[in-house]
N, C-alpha and C. Protein backbone atom coordinates (compact mmCIF):
# COMPACT_ATOMS: atom_id res chain seq x y z
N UNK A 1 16.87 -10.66 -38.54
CA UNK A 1 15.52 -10.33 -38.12
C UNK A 1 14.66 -11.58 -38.24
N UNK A 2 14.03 -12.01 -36.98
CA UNK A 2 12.82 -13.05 -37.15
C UNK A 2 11.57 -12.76 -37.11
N UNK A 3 10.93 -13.80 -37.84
CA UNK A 3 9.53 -13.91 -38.03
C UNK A 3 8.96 -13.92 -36.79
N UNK A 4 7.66 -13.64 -37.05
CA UNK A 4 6.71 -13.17 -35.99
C UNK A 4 6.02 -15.03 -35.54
N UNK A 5 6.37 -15.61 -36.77
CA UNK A 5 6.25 -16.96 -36.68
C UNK A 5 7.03 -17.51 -35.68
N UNK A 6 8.73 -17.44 -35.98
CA UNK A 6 9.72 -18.15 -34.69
C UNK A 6 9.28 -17.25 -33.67
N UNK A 7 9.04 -16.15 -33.25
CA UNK A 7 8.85 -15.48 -32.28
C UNK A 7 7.44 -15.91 -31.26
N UNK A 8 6.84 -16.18 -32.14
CA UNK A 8 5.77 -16.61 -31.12
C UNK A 8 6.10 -18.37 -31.01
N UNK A 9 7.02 -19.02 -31.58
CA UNK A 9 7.02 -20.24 -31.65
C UNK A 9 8.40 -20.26 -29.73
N UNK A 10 8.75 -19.34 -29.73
CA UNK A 10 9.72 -19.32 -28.59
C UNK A 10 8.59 -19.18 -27.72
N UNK A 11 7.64 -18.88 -27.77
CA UNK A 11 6.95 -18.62 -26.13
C UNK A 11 5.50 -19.49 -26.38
N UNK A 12 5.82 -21.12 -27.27
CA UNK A 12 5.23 -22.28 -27.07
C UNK A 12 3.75 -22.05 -27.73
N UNK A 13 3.79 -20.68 -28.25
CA UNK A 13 1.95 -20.02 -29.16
C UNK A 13 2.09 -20.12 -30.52
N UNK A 14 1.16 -20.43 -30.88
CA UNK A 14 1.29 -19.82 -32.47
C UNK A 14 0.80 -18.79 -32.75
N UNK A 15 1.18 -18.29 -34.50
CA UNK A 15 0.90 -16.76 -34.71
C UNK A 15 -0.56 -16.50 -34.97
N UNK A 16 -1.27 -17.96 -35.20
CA UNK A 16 -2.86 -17.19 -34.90
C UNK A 16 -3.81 -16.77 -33.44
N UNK A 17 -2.99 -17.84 -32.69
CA UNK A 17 -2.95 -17.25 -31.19
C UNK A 17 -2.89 -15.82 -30.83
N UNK A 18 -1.75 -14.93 -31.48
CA UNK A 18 -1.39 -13.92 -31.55
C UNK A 18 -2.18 -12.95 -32.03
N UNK A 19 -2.66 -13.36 -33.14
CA UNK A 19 -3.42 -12.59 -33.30
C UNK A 19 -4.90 -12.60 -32.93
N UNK A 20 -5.13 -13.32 -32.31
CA UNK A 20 -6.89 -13.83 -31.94
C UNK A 20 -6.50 -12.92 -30.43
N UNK A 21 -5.42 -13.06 -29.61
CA UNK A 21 -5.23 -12.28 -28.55
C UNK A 21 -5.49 -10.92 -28.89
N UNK A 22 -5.05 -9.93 -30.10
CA UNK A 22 -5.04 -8.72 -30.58
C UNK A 22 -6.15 -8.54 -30.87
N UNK A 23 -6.96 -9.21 -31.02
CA UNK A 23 -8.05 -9.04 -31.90
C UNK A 23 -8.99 -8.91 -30.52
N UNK A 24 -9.37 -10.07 -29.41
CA UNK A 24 -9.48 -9.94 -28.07
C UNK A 24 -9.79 -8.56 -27.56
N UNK A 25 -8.14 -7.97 -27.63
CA UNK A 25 -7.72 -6.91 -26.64
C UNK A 25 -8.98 -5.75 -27.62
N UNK A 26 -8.88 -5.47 -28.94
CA UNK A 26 -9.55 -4.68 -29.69
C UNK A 26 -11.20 -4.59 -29.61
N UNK A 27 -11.43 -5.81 -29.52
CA UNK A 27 -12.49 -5.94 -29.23
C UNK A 27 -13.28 -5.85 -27.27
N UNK A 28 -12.38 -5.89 -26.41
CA UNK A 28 -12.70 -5.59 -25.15
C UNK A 28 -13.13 -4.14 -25.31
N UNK A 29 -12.01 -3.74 -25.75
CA UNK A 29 -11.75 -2.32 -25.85
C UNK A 29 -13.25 -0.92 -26.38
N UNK A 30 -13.28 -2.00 -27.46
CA UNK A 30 -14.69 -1.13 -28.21
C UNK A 30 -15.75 -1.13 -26.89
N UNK A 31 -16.00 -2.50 -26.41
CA UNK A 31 -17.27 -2.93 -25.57
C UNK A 31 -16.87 -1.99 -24.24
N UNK A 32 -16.01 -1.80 -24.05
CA UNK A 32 -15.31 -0.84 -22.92
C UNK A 32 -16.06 0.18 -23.18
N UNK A 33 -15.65 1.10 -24.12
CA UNK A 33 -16.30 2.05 -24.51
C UNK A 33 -17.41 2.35 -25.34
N UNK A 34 -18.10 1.75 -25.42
CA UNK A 34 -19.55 1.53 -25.58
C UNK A 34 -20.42 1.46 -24.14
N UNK A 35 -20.08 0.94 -22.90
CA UNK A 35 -20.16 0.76 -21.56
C UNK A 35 -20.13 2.18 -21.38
N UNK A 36 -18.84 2.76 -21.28
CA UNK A 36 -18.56 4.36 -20.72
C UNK A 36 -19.23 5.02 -21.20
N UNK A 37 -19.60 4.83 -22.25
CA UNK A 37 -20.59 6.01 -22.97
C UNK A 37 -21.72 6.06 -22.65
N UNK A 38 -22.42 4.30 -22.40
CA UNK A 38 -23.85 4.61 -21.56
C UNK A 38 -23.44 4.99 -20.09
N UNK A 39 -22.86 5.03 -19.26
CA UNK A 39 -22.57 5.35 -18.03
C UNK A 39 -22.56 6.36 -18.38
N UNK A 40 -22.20 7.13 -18.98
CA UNK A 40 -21.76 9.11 -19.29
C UNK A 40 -22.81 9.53 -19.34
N UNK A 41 -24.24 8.57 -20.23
CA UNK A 41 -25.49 8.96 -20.64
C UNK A 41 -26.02 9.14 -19.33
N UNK A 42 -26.41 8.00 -18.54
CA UNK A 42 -27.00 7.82 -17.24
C UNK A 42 -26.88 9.10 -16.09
N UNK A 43 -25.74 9.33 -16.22
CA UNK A 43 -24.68 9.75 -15.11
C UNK A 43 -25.03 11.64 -15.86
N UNK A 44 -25.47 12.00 -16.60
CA UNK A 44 -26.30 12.82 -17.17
C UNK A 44 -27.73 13.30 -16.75
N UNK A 45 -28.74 12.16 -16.63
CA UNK A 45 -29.68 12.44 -16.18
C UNK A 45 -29.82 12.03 -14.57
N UNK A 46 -28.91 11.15 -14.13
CA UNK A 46 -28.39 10.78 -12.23
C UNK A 46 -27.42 11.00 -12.19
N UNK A 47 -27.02 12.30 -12.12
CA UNK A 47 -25.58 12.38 -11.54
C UNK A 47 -25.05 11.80 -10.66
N UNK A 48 -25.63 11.73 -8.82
CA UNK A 48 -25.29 11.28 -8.24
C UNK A 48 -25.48 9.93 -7.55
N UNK A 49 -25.55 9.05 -8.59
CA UNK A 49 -26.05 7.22 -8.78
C UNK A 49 -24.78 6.98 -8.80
N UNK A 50 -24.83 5.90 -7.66
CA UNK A 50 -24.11 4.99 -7.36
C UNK A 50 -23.40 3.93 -8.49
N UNK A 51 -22.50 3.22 -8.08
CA UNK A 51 -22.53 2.33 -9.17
C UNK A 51 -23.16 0.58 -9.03
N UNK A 52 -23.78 0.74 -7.74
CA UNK A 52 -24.36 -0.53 -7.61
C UNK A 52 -25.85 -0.52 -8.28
N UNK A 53 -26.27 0.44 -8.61
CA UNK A 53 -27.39 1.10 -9.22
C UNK A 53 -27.50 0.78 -10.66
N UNK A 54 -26.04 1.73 -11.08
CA UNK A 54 -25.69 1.96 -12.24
C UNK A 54 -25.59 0.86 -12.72
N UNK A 55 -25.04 -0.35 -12.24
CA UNK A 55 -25.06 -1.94 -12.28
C UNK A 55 -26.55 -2.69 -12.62
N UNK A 56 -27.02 -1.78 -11.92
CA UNK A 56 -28.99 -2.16 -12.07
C UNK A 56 -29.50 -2.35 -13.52
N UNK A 57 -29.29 -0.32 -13.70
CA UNK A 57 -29.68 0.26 -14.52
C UNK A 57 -28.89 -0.40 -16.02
N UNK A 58 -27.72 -0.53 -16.14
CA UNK A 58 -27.23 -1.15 -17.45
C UNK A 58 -27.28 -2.73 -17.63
N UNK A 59 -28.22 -3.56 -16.97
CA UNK A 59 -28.65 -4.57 -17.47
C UNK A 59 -29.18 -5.30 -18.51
N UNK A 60 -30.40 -3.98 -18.77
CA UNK A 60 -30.94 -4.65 -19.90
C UNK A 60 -29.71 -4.09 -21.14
N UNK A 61 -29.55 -2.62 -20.80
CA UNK A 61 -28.08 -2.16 -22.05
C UNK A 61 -27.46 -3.35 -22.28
N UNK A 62 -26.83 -4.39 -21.59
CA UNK A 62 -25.71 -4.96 -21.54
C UNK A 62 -26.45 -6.34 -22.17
N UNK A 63 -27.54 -6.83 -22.03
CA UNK A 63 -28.39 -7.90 -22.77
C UNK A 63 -28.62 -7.56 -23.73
N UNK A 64 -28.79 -6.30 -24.49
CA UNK A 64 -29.37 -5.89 -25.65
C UNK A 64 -28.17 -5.91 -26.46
N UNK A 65 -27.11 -5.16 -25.89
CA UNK A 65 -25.86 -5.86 -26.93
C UNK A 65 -24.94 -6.86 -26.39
N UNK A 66 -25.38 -8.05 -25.78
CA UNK A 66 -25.13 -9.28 -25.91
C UNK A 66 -23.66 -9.43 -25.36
N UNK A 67 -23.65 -8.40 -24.12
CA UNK A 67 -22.31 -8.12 -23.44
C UNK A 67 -22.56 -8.83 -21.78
N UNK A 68 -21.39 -8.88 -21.68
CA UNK A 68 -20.83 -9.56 -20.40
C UNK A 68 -20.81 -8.72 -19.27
N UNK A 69 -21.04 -8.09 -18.04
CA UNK A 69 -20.03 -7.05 -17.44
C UNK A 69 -20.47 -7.33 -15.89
N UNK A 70 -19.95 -7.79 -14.80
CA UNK A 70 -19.97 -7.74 -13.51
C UNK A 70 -20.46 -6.65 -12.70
N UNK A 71 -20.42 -6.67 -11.91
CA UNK A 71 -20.54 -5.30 -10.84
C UNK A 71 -19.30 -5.47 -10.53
N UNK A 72 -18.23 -5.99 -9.99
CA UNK A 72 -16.86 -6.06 -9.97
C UNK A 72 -16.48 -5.52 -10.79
N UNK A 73 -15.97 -5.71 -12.34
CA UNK A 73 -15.93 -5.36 -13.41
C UNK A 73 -15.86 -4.34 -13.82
N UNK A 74 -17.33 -3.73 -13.45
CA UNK A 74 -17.63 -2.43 -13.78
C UNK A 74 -17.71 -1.56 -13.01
N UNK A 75 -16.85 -1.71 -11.25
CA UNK A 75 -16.39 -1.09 -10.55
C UNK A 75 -14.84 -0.72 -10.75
N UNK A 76 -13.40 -1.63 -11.43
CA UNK A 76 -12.96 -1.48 -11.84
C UNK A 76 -12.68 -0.76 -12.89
N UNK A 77 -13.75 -0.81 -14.07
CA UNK A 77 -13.96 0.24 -15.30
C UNK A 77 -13.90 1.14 -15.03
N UNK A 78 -15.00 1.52 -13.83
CA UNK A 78 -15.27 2.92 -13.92
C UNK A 78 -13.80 3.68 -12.81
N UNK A 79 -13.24 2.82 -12.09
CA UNK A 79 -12.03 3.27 -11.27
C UNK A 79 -11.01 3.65 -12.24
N UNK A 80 -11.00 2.79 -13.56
CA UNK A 80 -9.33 3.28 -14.44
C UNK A 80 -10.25 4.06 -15.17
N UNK A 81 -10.92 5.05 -15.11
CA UNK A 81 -11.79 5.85 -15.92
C UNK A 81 -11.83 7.15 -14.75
N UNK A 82 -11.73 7.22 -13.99
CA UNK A 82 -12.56 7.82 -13.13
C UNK A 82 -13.46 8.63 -12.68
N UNK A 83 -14.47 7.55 -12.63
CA UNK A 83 -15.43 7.79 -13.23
C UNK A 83 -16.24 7.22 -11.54
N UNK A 84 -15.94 6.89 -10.29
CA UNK A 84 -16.15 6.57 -9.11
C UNK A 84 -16.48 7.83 -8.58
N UNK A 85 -17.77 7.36 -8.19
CA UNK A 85 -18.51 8.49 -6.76
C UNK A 85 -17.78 8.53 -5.77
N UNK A 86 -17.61 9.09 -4.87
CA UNK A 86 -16.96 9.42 -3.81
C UNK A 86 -18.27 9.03 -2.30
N UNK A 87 -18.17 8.31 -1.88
CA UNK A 87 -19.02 8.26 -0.69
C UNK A 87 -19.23 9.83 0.06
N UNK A 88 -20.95 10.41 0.29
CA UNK A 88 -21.13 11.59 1.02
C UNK A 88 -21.02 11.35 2.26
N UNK A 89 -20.96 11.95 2.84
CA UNK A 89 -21.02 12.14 4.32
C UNK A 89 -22.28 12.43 5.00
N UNK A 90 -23.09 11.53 5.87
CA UNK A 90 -23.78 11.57 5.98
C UNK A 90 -24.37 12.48 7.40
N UNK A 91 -23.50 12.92 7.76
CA UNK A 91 -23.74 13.70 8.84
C UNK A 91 -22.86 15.87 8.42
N UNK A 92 -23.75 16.30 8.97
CA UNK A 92 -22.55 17.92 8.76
C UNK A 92 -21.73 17.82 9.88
N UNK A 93 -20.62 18.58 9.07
CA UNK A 93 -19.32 18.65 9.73
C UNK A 93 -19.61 20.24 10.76
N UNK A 94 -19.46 18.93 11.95
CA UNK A 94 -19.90 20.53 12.89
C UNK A 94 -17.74 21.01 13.45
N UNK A 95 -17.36 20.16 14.50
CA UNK A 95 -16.59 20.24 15.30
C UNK A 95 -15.13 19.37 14.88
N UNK A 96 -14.52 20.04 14.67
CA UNK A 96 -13.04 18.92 13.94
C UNK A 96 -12.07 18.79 15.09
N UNK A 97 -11.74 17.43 15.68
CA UNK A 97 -11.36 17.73 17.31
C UNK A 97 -9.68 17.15 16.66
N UNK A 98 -9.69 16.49 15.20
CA UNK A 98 -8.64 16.23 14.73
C UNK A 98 -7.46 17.21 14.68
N UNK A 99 -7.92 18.91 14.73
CA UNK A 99 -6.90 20.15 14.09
C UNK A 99 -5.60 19.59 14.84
N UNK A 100 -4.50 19.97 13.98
CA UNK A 100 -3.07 20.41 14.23
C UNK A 100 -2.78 21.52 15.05
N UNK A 101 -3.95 22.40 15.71
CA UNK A 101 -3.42 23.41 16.62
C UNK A 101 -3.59 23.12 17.99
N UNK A 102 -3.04 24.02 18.99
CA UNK A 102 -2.95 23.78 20.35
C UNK A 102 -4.00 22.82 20.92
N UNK A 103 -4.26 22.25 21.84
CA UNK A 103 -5.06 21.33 22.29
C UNK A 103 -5.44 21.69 23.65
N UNK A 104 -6.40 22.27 24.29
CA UNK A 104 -6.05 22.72 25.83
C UNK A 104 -6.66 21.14 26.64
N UNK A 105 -6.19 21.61 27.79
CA UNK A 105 -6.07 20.57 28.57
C UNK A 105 -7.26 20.45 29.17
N UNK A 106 -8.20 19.40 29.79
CA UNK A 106 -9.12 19.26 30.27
C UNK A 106 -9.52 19.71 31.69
N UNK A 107 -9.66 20.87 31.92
CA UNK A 107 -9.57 21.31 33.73
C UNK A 107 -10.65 20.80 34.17
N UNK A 108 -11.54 20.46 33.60
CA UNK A 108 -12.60 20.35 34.28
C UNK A 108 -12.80 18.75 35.12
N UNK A 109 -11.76 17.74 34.65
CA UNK A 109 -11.58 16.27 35.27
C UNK A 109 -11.30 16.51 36.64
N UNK A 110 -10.26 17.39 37.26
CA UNK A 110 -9.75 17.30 38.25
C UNK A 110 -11.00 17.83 39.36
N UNK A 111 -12.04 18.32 38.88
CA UNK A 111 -13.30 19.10 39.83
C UNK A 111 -14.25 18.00 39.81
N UNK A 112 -14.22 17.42 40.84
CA UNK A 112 -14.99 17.01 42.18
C UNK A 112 -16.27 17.68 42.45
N UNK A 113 -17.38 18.14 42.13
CA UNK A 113 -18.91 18.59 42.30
C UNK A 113 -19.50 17.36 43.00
N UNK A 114 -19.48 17.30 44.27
CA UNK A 114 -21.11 16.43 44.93
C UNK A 114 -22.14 17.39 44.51
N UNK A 115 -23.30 16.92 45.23
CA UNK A 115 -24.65 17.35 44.82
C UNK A 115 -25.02 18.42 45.05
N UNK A 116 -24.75 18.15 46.63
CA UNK A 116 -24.50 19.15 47.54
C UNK A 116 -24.27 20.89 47.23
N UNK A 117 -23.18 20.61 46.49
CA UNK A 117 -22.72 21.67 46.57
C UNK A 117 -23.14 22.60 44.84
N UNK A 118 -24.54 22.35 44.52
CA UNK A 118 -24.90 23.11 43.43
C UNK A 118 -24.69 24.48 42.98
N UNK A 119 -24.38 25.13 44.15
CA UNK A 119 -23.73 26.63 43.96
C UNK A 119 -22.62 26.77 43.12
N UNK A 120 -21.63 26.09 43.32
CA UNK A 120 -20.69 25.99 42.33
C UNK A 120 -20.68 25.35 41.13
N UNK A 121 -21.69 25.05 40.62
CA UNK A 121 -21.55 24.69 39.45
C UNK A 121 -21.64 25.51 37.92
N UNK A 122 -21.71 27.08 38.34
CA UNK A 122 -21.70 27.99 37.60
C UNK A 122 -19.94 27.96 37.44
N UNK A 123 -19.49 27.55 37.62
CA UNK A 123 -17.80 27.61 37.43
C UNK A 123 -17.37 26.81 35.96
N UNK A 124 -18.29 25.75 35.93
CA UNK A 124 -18.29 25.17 34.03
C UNK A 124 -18.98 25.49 33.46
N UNK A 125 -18.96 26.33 32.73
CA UNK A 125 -19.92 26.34 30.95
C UNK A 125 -19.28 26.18 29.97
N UNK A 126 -19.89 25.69 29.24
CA UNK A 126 -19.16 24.96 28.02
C UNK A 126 -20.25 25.60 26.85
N UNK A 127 -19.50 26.03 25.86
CA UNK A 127 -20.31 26.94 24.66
C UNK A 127 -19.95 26.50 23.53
N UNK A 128 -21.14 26.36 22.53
CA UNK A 128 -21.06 25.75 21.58
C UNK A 128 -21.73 26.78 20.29
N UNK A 129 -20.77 26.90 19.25
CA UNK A 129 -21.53 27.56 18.18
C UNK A 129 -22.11 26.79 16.76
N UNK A 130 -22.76 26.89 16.60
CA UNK A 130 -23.27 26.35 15.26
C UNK A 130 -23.46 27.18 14.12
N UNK A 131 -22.93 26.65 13.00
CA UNK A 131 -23.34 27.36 12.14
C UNK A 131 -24.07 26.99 10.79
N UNK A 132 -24.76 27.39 10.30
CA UNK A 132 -26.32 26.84 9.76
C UNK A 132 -25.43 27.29 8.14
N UNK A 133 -25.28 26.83 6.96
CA UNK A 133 -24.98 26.96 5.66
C UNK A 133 -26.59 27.11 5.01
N UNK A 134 -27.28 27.25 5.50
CA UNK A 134 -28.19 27.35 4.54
C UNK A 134 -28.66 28.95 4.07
N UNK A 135 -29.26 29.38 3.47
CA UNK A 135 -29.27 30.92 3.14
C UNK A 135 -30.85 31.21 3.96
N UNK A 136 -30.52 31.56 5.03
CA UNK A 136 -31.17 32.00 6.15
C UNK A 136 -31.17 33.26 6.51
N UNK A 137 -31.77 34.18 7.12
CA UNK A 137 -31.43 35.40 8.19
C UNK A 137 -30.33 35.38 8.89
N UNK A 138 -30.68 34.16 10.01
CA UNK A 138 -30.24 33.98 10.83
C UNK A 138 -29.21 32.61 11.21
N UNK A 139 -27.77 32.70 9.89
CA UNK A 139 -27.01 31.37 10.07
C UNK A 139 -26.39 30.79 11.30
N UNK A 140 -26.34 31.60 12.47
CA UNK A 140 -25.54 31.01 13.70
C UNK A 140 -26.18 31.35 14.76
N UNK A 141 -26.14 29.98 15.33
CA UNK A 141 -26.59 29.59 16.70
C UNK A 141 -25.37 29.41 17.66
N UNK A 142 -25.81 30.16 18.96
CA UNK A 142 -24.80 29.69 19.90
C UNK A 142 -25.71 29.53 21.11
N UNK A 143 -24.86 28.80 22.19
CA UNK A 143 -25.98 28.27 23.18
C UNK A 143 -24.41 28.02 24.15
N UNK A 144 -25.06 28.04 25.21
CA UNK A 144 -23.87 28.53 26.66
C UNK A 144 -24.53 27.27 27.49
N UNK A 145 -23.81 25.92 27.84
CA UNK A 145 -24.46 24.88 28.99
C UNK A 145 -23.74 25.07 30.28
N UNK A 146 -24.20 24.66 31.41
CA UNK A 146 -24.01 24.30 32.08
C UNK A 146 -23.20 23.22 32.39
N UNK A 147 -21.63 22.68 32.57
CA UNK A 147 -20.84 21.94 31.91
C UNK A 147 -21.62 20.07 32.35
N UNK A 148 -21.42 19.95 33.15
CA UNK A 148 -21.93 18.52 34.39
C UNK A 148 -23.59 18.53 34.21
N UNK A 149 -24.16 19.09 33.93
CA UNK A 149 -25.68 19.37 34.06
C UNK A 149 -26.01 19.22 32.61
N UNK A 150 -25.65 20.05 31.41
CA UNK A 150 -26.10 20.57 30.33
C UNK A 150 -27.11 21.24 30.34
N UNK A 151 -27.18 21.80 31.49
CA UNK A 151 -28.74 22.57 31.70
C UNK A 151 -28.04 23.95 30.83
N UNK A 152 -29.39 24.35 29.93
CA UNK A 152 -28.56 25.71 29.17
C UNK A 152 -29.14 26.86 30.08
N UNK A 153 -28.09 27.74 29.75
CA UNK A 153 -28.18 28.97 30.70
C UNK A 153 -28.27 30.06 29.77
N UNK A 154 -28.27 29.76 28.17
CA UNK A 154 -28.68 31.05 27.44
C UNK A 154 -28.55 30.69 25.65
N UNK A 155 -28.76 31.32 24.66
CA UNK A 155 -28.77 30.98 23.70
C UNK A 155 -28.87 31.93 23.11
N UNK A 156 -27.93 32.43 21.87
CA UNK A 156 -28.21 33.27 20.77
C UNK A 156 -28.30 33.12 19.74
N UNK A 157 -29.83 33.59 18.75
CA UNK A 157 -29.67 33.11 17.39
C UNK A 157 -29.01 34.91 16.56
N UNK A 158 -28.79 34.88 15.97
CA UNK A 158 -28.01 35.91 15.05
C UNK A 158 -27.50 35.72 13.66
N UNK A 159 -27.04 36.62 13.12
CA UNK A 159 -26.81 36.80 11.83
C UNK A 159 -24.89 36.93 12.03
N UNK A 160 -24.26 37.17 12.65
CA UNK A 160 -22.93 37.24 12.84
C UNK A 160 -22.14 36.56 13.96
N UNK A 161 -20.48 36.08 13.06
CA UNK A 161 -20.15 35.08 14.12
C UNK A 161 -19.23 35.73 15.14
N UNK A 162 -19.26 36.36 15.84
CA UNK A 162 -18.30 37.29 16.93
C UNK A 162 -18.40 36.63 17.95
N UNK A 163 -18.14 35.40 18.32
CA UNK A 163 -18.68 34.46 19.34
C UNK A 163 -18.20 34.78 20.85
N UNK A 164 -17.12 35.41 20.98
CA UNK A 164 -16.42 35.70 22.13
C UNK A 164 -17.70 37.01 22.80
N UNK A 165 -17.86 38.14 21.72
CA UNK A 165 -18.98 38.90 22.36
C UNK A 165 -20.41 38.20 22.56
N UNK A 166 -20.77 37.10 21.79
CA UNK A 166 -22.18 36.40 22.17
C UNK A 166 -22.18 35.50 23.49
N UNK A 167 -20.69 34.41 23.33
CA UNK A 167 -20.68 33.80 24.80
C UNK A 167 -21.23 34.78 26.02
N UNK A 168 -20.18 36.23 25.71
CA UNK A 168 -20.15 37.14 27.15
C UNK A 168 -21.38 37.80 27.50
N UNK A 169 -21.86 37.82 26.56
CA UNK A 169 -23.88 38.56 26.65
C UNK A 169 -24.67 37.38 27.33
N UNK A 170 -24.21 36.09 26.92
CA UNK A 170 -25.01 35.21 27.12
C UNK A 170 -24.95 34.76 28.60
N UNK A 171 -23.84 34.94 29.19
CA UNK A 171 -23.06 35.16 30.53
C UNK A 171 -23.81 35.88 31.57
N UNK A 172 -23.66 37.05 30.27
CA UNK A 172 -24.66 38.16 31.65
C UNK A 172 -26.03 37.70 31.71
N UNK A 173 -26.87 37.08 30.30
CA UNK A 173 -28.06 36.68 30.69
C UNK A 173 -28.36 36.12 31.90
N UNK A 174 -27.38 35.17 31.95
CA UNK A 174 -27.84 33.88 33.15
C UNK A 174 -27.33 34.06 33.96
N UNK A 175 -26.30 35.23 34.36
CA UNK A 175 -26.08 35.78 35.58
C UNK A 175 -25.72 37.32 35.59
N UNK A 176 -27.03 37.86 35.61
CA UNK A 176 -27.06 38.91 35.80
C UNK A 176 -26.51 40.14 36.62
N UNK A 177 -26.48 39.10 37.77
CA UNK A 177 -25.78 39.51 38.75
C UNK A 177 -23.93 39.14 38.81
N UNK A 178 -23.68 39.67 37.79
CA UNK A 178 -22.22 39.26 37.91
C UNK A 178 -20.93 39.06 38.56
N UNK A 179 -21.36 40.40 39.81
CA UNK A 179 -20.63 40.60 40.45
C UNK A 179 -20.08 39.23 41.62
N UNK A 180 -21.18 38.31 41.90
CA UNK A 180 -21.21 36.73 42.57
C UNK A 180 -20.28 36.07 42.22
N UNK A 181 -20.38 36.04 40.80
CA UNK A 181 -18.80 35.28 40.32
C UNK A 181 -18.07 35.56 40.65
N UNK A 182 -16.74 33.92 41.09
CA UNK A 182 -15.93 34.73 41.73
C UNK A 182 -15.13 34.18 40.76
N UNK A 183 -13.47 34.01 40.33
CA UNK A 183 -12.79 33.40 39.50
C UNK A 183 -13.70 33.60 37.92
C-alpha cells in the first residue's frame, strides 16, 4: 500500500496540491449552494424571472458575499440544478398543421376562378373554429370564409363545440336559398 505522498508524486503534484484542490472543490460547493438558495428565495417572490434578470437581481447578493458568478455560470448552475425556465410561447396555439393524422389534399389549387365568373365562387369555404380558454359564456367562435375572397359569409359565437352542425347553419345563413347549390 502507498502513500498518498508517492501517489500524488506519480502524477508530477504534491500532497498539498491535493489537498488545496479538495478544499477548492468544498468550498465551490458551499458558494454553490448559498447561490441556489438565494435563487429559491427570488424565484419565490418571481416565479416566472428569467435568469438574465435573476443575473441582475443577485449582484449586489454576490458583492456582499464577496463571490464570483457569471451569467454563463449561473446559467449552467441553474441547468445541473434544474432550476431553468422554459421559454413561453408567445403566441396561442390555435391550428397544429404538424398532426400524424390523415392530411387531405388541396382541391382547391387545381380551380381556376377568373373574375368573371363570381358566381362560382360559393364552391370554396373554408371554416375556421376558435376556441377561447378563458372562462367566458361564450368559449367558441366559428366563422365560414369565402375561400379566394375571405369575404365571411357567416359566424357563430356559442357556448358548444359541435362544429359540423355550426358550419351547416352557417351555410344556410349565407345561402338561404340552398337549393342553387349545386355539388
Amino acid at each position: 500500500m502507498t502513500g498518498l505522498g508517492k501517489l500524488c508524486g506519480l502524477f508530477g503534484k504534491s500532497r498539498q496540491a491535493y489537498y488545496q484542490q479538495l478544499w477548492q472543490q468544498d468550498k465551490n460547493e458551499v458558494h454553490q449552494m448559498v447561490i441556489l438558495e438565494q435563487v429559491i428565495k427570488i424565484r419565490q417572490q418571481l416565479p416566472g424571472i428569467g435568469t438574465d434578470k435573476l443575473h441582475y437581481l443577485l449582484t449586489d447578493f454576490l458583492a456582499e458575499h464577496q463571490l464570483k458568478l457569471g451569467r454563463d455560470k449561473l446559467y449552467n448552475l441553474l441547468r445541473e440544478n434544474h432550476l431553468l425556465r422554459t421559454k413561453r410561447r408567445k403566441r396561442a396555439k390555435t391550428t397544429k398543421s404538424q398532426h400524424p393524422f390523415y392530411k387531405y389534399v388541396n382541391l382547391v389549387k387545381e380551380l381556376n376562378f377568373p373574375p368573371e365568373q363570381l358566381a362560382a365562387l360559393h364552391k370554396i369555404t373554408s371554416s375556421s373554429l376558435q376556441i377561447s380558454f378563458l372562462t367566458s359564456p361564450y368559449p367558441s367562435f366559428s366563422l365560414v370564409a369565402c375561400g379566394p375572397t375571405w369575404f365571411a359569409l357567416g359566424c357563430w359565437l356559442g357556448c358548444h363545440l359541435e362544429s359540423i352542425a355550426i358550419c351547416i347553419t352557417i351555410l344556410l345563413l349565407a345561402y338561404p336559398d340552398y337549393s342553387q347549390i349545386s355539388d
